[in-house]
Protein backbone atom coordinates (compact mmCIF):
# COMPACT_ATOMS: atom_id res chain seq x y z
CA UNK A 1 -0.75 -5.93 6.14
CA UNK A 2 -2.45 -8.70 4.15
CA UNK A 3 -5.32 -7.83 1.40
CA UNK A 4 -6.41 -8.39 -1.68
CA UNK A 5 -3.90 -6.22 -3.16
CA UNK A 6 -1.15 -5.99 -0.63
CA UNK A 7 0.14 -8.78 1.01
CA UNK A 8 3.65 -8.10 3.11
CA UNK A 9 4.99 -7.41 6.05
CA UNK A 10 7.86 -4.91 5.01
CA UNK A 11 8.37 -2.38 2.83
CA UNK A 12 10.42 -3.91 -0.80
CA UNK A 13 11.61 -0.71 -2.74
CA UNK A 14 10.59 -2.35 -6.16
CA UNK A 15 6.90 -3.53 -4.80
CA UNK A 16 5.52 0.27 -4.77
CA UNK A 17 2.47 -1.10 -3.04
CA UNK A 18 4.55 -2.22 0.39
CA UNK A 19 5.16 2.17 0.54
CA UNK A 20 1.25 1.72 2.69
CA UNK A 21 2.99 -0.09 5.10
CA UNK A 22 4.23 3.42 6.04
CA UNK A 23 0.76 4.97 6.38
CA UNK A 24 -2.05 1.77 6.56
CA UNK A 25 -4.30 4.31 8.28
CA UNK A 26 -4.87 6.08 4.40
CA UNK A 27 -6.92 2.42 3.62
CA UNK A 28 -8.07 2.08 7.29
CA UNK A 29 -9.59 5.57 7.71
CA UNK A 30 -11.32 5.48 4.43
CA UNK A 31 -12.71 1.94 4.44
CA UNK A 32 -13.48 1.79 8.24
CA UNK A 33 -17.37 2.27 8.94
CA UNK A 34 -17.37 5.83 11.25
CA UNK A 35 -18.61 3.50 14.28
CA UNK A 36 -17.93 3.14 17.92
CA UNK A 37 -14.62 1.09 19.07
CA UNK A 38 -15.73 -2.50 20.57
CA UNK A 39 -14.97 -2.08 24.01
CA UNK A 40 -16.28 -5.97 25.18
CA UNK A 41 -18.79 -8.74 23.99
CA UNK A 42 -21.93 -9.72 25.14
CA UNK A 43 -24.32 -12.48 24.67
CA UNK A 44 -27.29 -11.58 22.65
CA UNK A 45 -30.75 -12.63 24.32
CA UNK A 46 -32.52 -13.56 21.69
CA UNK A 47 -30.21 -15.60 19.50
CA UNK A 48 -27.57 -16.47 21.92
CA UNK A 49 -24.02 -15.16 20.25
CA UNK A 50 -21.64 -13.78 21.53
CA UNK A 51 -21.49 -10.47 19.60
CA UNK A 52 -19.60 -6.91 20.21
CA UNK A 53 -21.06 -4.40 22.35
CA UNK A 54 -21.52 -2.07 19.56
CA UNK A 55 -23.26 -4.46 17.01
CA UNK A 56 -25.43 -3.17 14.82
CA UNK A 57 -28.41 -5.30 12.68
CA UNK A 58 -28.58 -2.59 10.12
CA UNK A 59 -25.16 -0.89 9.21
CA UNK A 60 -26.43 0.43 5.42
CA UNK A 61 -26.09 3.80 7.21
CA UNK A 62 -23.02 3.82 8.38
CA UNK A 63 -20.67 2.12 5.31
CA UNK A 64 -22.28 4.20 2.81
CA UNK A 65 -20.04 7.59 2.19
CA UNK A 66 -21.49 11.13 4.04
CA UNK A 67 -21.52 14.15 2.32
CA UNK A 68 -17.90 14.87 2.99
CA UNK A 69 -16.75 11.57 2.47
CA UNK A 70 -14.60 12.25 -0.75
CA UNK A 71 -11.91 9.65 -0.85
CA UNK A 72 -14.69 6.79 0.01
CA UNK A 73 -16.87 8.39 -2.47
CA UNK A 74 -14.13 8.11 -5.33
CA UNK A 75 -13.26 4.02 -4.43
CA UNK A 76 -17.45 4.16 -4.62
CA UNK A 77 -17.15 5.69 -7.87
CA UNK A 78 -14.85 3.68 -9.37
CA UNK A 79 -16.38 0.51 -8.77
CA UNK A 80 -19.74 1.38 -9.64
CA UNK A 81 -18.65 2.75 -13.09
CA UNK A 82 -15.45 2.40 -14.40
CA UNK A 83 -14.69 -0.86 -12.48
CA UNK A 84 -17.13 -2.81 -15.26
CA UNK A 85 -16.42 -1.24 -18.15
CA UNK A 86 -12.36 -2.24 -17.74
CA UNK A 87 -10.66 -5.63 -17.89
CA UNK A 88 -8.48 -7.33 -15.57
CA UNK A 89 -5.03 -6.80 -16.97
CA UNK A 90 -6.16 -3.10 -17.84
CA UNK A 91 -7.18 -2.74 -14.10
CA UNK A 92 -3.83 -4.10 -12.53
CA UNK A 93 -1.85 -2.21 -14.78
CA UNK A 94 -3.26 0.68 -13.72
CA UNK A 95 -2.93 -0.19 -10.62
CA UNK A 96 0.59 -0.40 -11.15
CA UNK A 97 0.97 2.87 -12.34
CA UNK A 98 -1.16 4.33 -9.44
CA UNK A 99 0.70 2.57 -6.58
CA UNK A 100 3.93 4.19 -7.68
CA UNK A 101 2.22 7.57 -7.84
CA UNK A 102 0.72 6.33 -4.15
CA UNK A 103 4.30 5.25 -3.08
CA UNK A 104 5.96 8.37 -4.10
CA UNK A 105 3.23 10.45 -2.63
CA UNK A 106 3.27 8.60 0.82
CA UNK A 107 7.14 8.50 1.21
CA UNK A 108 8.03 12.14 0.18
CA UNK A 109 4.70 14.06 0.59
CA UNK A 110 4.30 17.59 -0.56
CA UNK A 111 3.14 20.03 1.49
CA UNK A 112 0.38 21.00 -1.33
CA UNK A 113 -0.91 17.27 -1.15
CA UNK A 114 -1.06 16.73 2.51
CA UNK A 115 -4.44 18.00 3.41
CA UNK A 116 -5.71 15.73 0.55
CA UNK A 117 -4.12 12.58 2.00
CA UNK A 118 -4.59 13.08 5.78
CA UNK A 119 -7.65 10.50 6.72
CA UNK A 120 -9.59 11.84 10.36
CA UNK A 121 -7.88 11.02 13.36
CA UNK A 122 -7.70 7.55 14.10
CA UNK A 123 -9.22 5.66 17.40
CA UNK A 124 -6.98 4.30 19.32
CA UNK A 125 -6.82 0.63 20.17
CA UNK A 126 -9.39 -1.83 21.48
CA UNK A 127 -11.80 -0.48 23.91
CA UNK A 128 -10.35 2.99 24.32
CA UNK A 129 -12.32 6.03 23.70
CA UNK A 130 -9.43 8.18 22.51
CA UNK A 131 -8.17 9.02 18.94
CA UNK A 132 -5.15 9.57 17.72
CA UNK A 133 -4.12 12.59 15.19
CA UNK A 134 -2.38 11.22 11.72
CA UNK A 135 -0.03 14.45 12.07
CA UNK A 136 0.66 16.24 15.61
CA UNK A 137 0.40 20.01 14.70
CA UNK A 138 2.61 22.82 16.93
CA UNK A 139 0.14 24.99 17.96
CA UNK A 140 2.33 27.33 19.23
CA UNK A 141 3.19 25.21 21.97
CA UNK A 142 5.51 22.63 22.00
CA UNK A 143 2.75 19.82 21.86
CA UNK A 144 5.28 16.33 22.63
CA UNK A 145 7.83 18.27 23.98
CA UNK A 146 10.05 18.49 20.55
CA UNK A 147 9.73 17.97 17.13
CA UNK A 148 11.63 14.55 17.31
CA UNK A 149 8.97 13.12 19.71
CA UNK A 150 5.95 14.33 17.58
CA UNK A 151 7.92 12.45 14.40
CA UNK A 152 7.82 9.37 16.73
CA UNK A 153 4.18 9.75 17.92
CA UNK A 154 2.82 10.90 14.73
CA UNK A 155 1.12 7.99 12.28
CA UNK A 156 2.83 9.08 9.14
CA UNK A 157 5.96 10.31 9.89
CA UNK A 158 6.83 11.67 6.42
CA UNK A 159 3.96 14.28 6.74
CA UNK A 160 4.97 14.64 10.15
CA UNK A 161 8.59 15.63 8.42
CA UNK A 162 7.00 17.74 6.11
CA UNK A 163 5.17 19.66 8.81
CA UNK A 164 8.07 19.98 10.42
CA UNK A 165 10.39 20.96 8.36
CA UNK A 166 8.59 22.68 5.63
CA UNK A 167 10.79 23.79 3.25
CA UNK A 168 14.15 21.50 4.04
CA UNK A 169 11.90 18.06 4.21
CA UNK A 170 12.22 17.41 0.86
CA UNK A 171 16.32 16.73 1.76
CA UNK A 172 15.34 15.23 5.58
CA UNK A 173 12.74 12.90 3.39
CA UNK A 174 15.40 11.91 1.31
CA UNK A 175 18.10 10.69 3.75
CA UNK A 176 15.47 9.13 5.68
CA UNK A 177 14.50 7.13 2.58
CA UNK A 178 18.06 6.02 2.65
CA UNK A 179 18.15 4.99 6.25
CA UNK A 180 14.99 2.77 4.98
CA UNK A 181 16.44 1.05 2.26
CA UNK A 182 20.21 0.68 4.42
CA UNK A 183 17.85 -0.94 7.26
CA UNK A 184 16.08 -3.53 4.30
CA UNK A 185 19.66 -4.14 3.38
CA UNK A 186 20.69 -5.01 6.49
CA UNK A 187 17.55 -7.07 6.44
CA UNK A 188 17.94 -8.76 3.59
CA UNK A 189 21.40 -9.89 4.10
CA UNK A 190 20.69 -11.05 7.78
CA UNK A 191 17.82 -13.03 6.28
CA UNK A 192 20.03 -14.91 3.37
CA UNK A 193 23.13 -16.09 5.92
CA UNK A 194 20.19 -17.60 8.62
CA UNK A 195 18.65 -19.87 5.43
């Protein structure tokens, strides 16, 4: 993931910003305009470009927040009226402090916080007309098969542990943190002999 304020390719235990490598789609499914997938190109007639099938000349609509747009209409928010009234080094430090609150919240979610985090489910890739729940929820039926295969289907599979697992995750989140930071390790250490 590279961005203004994120710019890796791994998770780093002390960079509390890499923990959205672990759920992207919180950024993606707020910032996103709420418009059809590209599913081709085409030439336009009049001008001659090559543009998507689903370009638009006016998008105002579309990337401004709807009524029920919370999250979008906080970022909105904050730029429009805190965002000038702050400095630079006041902004990244609270940054700072927020992405830790952000990293601990994404890699051992509460159940109490979920519902607040969970973005609409996401399209899925180029062209297809599908989307793709953030969290798989039993609905009395087994809906992968097994809990292990909704963890591997679902796109945050912390919340998916939480859902779950309920009232054990917070131990299942836990070891699975471990696992993470034994994998960077690992990593880290193949990295340094190859250079």
């Amino acid at each position: 993931m590279i961005g203004i304020s994120l710019d890796a390719d791994e998770f780093k235990p002390w960079r509390s910003e890499t923990a959205l490598l672990f759920y992207h789609h919180l950024i993606e499914g707020v910032l996103e305009p709420a418009m059809s997938s590209t599913t081709g190109y085409l030439k336009d007639p009049t001008t001659g470009k090559i543009i998507p099938d689903n370009y638009l000349e006016d998008i105002s609509d579309i990337i401004k927040p709807g009524p029920l747009d919370f999250k979008f209409q906080g970022i909105k928010d904050y730029f429009d009226y805190i965002l000038p009234n702050r400095k630079g080094i006041e902004i990244r430090d609270q940054a700072r402090i927020a992405y830790k609150k952000l990293a601990h919240m994404i890699l051992f979610p509460e159940k109490k916080y979920l519902e607040a985090l969970l973005v609409p489910d996401r399209s899925s890739d180029f062209g297809k007309k599908t989307s793709v729940p953030i969290v798989i929820r039993n609905s009395g039926r087994n809906y992968c098969g097994s809990c292990l295969k909704r963890m591997r289907s679902s796109l945050w599979i912390q919340a998916q542990i939480v859902v779950e697992f309920n009232k054990c995750s917070w131990i299942i989140l836990r070891i699975t943190y471990i696992f993470i930071l034994i994998k960077y390790i690992k990593n880290f250490f193949k990295r340094s002999i190859t250079v």
